[in-house]
C-alpha atoms as a PDB file:
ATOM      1  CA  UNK A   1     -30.960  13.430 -36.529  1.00  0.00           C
ATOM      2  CA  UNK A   2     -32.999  14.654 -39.659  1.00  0.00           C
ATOM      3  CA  UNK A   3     -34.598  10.826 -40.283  1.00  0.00           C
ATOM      4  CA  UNK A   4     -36.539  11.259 -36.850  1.00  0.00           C
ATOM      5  CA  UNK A   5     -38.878  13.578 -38.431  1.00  0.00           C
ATOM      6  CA  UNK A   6     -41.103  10.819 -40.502  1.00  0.00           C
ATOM      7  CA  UNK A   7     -41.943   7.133 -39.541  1.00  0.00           C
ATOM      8  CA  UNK A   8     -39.368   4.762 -40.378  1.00  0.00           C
ATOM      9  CA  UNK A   9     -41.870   2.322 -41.857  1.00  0.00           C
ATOM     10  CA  UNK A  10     -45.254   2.049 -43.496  1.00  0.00           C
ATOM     11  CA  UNK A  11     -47.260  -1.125 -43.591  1.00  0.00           C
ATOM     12  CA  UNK A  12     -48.376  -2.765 -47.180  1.00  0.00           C
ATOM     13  CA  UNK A  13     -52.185  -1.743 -45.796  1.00  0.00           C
ATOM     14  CA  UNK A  14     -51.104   2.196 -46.179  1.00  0.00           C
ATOM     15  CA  UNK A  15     -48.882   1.993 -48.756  1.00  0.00           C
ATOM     16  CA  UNK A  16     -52.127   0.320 -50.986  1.00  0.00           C
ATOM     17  CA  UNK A  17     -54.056   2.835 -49.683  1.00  0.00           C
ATOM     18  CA  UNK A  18     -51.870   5.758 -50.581  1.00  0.00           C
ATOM     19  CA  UNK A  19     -50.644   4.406 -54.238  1.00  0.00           C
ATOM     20  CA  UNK A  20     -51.903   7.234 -55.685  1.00  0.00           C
ATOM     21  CA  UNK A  21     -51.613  10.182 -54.061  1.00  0.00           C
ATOM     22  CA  UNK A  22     -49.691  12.570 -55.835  1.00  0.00           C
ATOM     23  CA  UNK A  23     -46.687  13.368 -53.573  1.00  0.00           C
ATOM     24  CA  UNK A  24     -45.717  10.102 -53.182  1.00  0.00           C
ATOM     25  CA  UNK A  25     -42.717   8.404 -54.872  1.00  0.00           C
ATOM     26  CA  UNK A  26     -42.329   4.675 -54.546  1.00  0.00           C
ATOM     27  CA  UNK A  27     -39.083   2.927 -55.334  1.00  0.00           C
ATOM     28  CA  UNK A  28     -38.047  -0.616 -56.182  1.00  0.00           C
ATOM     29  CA  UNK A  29     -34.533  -1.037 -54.595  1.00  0.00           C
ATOM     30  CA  UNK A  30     -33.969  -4.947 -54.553  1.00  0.00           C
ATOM     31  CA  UNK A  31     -30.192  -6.139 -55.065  1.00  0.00           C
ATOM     32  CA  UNK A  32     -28.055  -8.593 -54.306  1.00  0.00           C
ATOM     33  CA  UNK A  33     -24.211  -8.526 -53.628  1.00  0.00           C
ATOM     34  CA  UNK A  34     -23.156 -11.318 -56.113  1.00  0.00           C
ATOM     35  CA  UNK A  35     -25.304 -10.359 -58.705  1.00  0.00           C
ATOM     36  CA  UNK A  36     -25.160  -7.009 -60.253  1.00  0.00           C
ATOM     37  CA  UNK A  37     -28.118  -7.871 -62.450  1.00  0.00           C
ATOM     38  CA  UNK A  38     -30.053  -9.290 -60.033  1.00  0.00           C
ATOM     39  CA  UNK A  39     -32.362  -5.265 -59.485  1.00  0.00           C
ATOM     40  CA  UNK A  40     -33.095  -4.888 -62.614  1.00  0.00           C
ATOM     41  CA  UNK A  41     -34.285  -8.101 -63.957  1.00  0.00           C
ATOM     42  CA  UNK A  42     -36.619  -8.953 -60.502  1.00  0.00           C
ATOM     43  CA  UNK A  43     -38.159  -5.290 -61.480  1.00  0.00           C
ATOM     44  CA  UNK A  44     -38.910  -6.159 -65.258  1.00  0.00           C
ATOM     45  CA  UNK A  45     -40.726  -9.414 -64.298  1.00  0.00           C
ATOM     46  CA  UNK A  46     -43.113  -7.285 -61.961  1.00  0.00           C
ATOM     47  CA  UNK A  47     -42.717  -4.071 -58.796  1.00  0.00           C
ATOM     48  CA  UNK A  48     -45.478  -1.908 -57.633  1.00  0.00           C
ATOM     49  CA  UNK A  49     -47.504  -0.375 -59.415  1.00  0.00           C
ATOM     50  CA  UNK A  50     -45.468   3.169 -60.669  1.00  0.00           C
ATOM     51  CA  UNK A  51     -42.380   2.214 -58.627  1.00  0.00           C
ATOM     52  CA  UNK A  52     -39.183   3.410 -60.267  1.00  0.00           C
ATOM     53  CA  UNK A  53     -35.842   1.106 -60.447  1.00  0.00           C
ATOM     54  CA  UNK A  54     -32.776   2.211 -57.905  1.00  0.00           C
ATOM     55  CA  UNK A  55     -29.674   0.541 -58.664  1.00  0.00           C
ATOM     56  CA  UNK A  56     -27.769   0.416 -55.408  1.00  0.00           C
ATOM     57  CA  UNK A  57     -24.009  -0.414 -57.301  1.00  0.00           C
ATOM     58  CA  UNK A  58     -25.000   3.096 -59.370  1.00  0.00           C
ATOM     59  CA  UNK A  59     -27.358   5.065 -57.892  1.00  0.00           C
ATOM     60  CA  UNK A  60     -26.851   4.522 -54.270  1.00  0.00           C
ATOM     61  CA  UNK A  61     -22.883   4.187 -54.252  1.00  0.00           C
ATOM     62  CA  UNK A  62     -19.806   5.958 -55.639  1.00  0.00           C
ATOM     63  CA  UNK A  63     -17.218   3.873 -57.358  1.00  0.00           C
ATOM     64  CA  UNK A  64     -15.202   1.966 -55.032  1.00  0.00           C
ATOM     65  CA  UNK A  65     -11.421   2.635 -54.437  1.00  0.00           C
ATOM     66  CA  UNK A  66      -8.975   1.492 -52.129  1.00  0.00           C
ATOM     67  CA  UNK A  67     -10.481   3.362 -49.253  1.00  0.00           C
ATOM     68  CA  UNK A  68     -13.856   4.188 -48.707  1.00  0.00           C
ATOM     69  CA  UNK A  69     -14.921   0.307 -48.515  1.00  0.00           C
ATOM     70  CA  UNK A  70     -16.786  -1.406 -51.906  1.00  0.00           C
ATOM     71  CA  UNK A  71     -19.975   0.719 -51.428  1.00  0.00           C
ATOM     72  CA  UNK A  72     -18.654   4.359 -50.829  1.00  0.00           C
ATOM     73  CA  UNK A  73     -21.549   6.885 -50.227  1.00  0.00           C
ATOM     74  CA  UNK A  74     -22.827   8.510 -53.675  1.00  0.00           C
ATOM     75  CA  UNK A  75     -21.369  11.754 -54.490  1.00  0.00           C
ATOM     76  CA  UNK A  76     -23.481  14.688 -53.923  1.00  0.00           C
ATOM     77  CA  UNK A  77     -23.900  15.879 -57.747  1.00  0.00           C
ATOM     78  CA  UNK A  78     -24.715  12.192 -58.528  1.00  0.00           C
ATOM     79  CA  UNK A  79     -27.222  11.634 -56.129  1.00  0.00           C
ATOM     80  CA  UNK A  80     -29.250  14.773 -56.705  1.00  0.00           C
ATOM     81  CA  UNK A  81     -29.220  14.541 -60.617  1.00  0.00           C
ATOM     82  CA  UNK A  82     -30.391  10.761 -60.364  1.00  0.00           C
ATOM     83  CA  UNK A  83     -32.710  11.444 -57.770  1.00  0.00           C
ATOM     84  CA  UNK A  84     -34.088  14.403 -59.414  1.00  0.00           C
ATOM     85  CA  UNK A  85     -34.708  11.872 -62.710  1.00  0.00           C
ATOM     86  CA  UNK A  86     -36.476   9.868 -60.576  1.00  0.00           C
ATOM     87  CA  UNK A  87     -39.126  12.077 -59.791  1.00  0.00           C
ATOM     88  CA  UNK A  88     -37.922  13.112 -56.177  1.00  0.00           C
ATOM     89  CA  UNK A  89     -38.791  16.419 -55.389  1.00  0.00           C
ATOM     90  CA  UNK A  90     -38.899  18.395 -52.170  1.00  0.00           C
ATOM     91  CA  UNK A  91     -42.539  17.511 -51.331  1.00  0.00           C
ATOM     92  CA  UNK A  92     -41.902  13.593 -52.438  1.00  0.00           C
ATOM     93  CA  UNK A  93     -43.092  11.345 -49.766  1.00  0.00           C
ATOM     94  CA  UNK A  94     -40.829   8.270 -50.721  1.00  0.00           C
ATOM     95  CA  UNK A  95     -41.560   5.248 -49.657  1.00  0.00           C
ATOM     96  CA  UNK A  96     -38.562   2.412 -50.764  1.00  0.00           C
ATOM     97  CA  UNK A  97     -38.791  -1.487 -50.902  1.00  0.00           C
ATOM     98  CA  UNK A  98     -36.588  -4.359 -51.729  1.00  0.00           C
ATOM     99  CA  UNK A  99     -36.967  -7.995 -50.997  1.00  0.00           C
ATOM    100  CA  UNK A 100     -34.666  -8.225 -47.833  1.00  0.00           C
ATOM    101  CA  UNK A 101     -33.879  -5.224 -46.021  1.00  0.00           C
ATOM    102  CA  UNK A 102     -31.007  -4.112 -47.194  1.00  0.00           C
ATOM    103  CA  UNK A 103     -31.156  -2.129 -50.306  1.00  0.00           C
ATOM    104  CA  UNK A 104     -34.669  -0.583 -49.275  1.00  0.00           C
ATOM    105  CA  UNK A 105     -32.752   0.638 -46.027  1.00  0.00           C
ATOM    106  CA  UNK A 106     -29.523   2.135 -47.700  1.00  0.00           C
ATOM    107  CA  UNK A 107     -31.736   4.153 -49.466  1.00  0.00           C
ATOM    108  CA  UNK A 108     -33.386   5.345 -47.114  1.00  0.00           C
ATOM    109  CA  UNK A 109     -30.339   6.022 -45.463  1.00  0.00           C
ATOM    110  CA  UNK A 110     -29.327   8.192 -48.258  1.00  0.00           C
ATOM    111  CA  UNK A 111     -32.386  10.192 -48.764  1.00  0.00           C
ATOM    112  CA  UNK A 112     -31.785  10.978 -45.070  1.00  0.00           C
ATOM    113  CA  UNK A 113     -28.249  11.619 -44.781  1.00  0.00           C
ATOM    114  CA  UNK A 114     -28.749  14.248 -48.348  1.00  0.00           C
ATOM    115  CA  UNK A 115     -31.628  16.125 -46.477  1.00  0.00           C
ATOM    116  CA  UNK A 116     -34.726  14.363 -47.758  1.00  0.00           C
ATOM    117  CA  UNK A 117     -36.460  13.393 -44.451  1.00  0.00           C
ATOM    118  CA  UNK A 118     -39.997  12.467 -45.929  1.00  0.00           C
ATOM    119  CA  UNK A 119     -39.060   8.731 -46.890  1.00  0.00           C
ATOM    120  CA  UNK A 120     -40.044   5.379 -44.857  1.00  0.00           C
ATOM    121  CA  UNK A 121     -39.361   1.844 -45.749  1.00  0.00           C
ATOM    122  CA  UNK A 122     -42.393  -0.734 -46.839  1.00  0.00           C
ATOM    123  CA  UNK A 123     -41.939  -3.215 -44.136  1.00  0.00           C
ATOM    124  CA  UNK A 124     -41.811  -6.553 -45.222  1.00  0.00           C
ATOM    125  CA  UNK A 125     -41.171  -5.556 -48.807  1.00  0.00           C
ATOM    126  CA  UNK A 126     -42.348  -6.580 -51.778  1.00  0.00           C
ATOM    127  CA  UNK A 127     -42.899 -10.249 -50.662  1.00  0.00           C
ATOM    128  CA  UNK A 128     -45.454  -9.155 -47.994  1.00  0.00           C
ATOM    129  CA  UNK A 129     -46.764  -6.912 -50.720  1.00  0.00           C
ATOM    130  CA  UNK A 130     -47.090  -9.428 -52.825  1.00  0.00           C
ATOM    131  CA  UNK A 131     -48.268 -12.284 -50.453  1.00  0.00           C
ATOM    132  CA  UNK A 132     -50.865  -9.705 -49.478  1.00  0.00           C
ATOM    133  CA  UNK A 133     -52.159 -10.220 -52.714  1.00  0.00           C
ATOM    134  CA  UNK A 134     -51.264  -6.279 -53.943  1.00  0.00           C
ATOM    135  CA  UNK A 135     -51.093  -5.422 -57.908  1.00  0.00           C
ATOM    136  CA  UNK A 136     -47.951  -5.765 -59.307  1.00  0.00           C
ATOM    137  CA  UNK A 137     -47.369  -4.763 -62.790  1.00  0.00           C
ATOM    138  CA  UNK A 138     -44.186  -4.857 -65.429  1.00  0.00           C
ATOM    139  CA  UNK A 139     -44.972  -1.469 -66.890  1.00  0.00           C
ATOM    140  CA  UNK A 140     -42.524   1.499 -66.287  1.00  0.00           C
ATOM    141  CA  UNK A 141     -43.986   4.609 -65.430  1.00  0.00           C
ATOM    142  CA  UNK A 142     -43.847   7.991 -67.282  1.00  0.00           C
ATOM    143  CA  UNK A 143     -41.707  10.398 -64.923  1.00  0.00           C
ATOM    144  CA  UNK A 144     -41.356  13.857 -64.771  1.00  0.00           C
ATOM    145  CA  UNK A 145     -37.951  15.363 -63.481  1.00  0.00           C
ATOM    146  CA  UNK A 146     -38.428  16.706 -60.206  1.00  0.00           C
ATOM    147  CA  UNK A 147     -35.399  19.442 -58.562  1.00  0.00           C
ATOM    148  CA  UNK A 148     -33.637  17.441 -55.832  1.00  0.00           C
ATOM    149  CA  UNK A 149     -31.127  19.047 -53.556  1.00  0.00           C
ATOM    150  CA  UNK A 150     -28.744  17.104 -51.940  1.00  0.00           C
ATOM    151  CA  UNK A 151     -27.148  18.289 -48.514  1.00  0.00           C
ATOM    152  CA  UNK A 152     -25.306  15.917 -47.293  1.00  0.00           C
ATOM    153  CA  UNK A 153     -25.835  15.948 -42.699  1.00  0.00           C
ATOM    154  CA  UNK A 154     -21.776  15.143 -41.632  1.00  0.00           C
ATOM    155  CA  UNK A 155     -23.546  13.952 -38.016  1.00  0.00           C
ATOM    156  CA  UNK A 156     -24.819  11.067 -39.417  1.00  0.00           C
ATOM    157  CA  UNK A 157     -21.029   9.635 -40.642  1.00  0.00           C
ATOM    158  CA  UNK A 158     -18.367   8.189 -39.260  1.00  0.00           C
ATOM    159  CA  UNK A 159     -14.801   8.116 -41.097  1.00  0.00           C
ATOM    160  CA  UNK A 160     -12.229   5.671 -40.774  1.00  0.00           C
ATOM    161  CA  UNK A 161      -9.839   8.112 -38.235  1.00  0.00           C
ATOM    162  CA  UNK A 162     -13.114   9.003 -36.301  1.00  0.00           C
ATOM    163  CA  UNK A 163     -13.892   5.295 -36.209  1.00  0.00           C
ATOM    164  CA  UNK A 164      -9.983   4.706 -34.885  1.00  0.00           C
ATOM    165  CA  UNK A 165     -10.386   7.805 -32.134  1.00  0.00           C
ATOM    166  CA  UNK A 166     -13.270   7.347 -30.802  1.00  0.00           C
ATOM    167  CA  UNK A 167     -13.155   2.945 -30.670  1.00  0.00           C
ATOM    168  CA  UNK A 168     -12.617   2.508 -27.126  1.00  0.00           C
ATOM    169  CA  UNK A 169     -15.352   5.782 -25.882  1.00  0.00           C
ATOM    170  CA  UNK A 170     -18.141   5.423 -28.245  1.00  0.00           C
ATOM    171  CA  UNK A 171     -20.662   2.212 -28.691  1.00  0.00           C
ATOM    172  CA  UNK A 172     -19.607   0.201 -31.927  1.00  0.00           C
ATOM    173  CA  UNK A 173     -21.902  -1.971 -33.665  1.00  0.00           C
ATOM    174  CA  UNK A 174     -21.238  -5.051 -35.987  1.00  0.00           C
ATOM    175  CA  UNK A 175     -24.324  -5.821 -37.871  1.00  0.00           C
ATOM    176  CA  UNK A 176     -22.491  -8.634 -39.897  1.00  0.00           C
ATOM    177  CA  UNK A 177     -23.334 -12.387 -39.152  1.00  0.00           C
ATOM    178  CA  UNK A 178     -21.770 -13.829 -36.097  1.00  0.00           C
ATOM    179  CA  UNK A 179     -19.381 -15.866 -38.203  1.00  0.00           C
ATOM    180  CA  UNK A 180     -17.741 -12.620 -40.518  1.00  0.00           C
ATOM    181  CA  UNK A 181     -18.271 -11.162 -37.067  1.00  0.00           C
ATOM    182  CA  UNK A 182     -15.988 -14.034 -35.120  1.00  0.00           C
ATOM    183  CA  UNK A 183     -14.008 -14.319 -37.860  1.00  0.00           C
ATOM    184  CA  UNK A 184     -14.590 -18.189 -38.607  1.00  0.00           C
ATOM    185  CA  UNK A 185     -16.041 -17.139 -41.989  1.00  0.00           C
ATOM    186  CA  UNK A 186     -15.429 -14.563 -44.021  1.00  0.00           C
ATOM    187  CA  UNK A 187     -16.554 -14.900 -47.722  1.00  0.00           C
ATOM    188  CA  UNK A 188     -15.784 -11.125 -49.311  1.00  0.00           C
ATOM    189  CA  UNK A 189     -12.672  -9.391 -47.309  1.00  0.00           C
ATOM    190  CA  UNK A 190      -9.266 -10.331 -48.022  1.00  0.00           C
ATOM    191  CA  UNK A 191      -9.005 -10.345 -43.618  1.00  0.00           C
ATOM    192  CA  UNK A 192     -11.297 -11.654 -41.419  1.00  0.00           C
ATOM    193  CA  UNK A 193     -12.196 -10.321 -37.692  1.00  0.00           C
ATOM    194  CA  UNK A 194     -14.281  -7.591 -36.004  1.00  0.00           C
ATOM    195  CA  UNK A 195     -13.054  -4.225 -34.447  1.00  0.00           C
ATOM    196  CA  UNK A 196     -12.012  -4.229 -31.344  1.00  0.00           C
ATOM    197  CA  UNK A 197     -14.751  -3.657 -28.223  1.00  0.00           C
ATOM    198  CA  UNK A 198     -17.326  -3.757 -31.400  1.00  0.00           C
ATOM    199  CA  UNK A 199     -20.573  -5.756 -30.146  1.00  0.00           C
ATOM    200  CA  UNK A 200     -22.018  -7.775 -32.868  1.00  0.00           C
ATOM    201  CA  UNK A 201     -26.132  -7.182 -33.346  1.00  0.00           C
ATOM    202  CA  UNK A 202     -26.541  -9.225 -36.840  1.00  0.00           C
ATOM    203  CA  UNK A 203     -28.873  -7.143 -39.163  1.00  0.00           C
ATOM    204  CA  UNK A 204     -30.482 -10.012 -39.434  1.00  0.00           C
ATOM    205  CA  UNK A 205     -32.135 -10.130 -35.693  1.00  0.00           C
ATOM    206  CA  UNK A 206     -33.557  -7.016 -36.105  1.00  0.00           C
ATOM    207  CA  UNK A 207     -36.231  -9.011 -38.520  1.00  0.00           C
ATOM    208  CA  UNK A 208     -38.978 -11.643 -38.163  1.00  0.00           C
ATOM    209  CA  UNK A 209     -39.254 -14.839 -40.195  1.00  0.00           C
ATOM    210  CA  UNK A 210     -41.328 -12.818 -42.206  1.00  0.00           C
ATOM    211  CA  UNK A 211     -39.171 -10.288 -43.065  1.00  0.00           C
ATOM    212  CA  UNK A 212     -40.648  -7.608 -41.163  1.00  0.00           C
ATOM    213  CA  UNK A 213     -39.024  -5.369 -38.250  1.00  0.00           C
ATOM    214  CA  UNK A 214     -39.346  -6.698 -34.960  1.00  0.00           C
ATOM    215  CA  UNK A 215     -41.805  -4.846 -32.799  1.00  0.00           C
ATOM    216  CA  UNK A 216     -40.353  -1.889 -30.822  1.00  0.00           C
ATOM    217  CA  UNK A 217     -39.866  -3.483 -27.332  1.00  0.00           C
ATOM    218  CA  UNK A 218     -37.866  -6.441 -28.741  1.00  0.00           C
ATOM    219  CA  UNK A 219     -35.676  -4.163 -30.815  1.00  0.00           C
ATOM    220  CA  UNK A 220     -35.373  -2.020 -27.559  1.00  0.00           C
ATOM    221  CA  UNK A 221     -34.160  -4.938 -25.418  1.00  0.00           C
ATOM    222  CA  UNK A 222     -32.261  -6.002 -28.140  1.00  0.00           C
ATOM    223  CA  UNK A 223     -29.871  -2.672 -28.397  1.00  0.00           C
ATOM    224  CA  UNK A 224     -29.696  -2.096 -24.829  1.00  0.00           C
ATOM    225  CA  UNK A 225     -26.127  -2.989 -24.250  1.00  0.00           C
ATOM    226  CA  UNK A 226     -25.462  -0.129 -26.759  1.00  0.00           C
ATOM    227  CA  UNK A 227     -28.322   1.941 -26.200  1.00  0.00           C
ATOM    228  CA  UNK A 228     -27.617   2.580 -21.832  1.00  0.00           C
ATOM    229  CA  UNK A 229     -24.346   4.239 -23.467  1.00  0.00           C
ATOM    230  CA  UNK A 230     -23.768   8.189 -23.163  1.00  0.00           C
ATOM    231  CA  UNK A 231     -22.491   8.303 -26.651  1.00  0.00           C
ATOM    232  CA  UNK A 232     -24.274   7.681 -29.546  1.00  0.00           C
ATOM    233  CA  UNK A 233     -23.131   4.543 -31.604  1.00  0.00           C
ATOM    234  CA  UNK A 234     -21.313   3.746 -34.875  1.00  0.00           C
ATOM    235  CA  UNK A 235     -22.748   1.021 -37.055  1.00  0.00           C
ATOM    236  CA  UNK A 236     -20.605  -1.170 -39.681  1.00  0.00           C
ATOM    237  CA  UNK A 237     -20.820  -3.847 -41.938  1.00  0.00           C
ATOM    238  CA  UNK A 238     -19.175  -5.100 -44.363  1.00  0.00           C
ATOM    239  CA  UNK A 239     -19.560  -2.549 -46.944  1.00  0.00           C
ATOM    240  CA  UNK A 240     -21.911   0.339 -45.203  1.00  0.00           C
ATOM    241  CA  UNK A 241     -25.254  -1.204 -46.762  1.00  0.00           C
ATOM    242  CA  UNK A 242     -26.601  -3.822 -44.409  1.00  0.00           C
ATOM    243  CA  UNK A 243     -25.876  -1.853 -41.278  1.00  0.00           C
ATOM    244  CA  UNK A 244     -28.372   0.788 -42.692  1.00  0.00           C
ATOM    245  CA  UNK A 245     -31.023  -1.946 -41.804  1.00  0.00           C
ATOM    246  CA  UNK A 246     -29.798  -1.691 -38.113  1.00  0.00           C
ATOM    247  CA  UNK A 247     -29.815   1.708 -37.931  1.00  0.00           C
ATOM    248  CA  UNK A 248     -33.310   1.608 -39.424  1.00  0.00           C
ATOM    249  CA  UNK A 249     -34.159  -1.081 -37.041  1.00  0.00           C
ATOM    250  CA  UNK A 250     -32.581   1.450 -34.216  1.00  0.00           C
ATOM    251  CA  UNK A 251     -34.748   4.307 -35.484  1.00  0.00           C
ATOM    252  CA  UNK A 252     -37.776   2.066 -34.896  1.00  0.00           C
ATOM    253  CA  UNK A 253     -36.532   1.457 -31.287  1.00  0.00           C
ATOM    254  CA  UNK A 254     -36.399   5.074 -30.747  1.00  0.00           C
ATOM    255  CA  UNK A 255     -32.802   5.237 -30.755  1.00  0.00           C
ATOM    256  CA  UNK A 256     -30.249   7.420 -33.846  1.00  0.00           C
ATOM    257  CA  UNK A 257     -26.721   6.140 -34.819  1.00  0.00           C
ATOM    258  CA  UNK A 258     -23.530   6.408 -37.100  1.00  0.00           C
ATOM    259  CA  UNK A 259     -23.216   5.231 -40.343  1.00  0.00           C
ATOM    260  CA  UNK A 260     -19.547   3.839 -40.912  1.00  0.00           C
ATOM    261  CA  UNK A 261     -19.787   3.857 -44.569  1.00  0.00           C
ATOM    262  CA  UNK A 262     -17.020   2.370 -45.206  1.00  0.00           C
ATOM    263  CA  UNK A 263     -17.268  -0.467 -42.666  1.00  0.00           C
ATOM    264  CA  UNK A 264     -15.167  -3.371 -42.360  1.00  0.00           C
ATOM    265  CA  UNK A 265     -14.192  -3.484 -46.477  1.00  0.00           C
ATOM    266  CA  UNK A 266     -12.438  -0.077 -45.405  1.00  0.00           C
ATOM    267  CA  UNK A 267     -11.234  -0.679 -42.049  1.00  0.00           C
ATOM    268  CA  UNK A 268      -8.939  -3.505 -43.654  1.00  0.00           C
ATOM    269  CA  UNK A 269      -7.122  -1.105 -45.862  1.00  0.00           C
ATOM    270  CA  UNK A 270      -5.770   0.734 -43.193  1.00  0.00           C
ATOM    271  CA  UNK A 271      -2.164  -0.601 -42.063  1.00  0.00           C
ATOM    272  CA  UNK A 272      -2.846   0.996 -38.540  1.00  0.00           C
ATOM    273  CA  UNK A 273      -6.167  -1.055 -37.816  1.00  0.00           C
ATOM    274  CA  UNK A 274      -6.358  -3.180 -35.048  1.00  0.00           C
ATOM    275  CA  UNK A 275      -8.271  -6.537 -35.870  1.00  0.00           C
ATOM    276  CA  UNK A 276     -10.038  -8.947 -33.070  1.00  0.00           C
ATOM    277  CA  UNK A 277     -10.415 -12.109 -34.901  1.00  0.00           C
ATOM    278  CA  UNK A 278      -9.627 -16.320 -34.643  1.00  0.00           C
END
């Protein structure tokens, strides 16, 4: 896979020490499901120094539709034009952050999966940065345009029929809490339940109480059920953006996966798909 060529994560030691070098392209990618808003206004009150704003509804996902779950993968055109305005160019290093994992990891995700393999995540994000005692700064940085080509890796996806074939021969992985998981709680989807012979690893236990990634023998131990497998796995969520933090989490371990972008918002659509649930 094209995102084992550069470490998955950098520390908030190099990334201070490496602010400035010229190739290197830092983004703010901090979201949160129920608020839309929520990026933009925690970047105006203060990111990293030079940082530019992602906006993970608009930058790092297509519209939604029936199919293709609430967060369907950018389109290619899209992604490279708003990339490209974001000073990403072939040489970028890119180094993305959020607050919680999630939208610092779909982006990464995306870089990878469009052919950009020089891109790690800050772990810890910007509240280690911060607590680290690290500038921050509300100005917004001059960019130049930089060409970005997107081109998009098909190995790294998983559709909904591929999903359906290959259920009961390939490793899936749930990385939604135990209760959306179980189906005792389920707060967004209209049905509630897990796919069948899925195991559930919640993105959540791949992080400390810090907010950093677990070191690589724990995250090892932890995937092992999945990991001892011939095939590779499939990861889900609940719309394709929290599993990227799994996969990420994987990556660390020394392990690749699937993305199923569509996850379980998509799987529900399908009148054919079998459900575990309460």
């Amino acid at each position: 896979m094209p995102y084992a060529k550069t470490p998955p994560l950098v520390t908030a030691d190099w990334l201070s020490r490496h602010l400035s070098d010229a190739s290197l392209v830092v983004l703010d990618c901090r979201w949160r499901l129920t608020d839309t808003d929520f990026g933009a206004k925690a970047y105006a009150e203060g990111h990293i120094p030079n940082a530019r704003f992602v906006d993970l509804n608009r930058d790092l996902s297509a519209p939604s539709a029936r199919y293709g779950g609430r967060h369907p993968l950018p389109l290619p055109e899209a992604f490279q034009r708003r990339m490209g305005e974001l000073g990403v160019g072939p040489d970028s290093y890119v180094i993305c952050y959020d607050d919680d994992g999630a939208g610092a990891a779909r982006c990464w995700w995306c870089l990878c999966f469009y052919g950009h393999c020089r891109v790690s995540v800050l772990d810890g994000g910007f509240p280690l940065w911060t607590a680290s005692g690290y500038a921050v700064t509300q100005e917004t940085p001059v960019i130049e345009p930089q060409p970005f080509k997107a081109r998009p890796d098909p190995r790294m996806v998983a559709d909904y029929q591929t999903v359906y074939n290959l259920r009961t021969v390939v490793p899936l992985v749930d990385a939604r809490t135990p209760e959306r998981y179980l189906g005792t709680v389920e707060p967004v989807d209209f049905k509630a339940g897990h796919i069948p012979g899925a195991a559930n690893v919640p993105y959540s236990s791949v992080l400390t109480d810090q907010g950093t990634f677990r070191p690589r023998e724990e995250l090892s131990r932890l995937f092992e059920p999945v990991a001892t497998q011939d095939a590779e796995p499939i990861v889900y969520c609940g719309s394709g953006v929290s599993a990227c933090v799994t996969i990420l989490a994987m990556r660390k371990a020394g392990l690749t996966a699937m993305l199923y972008p569509g996850s379980w918002s998509d799987w529900i659509q399908h009148e054919d798909s079998p459900i575990d649930g309460p």
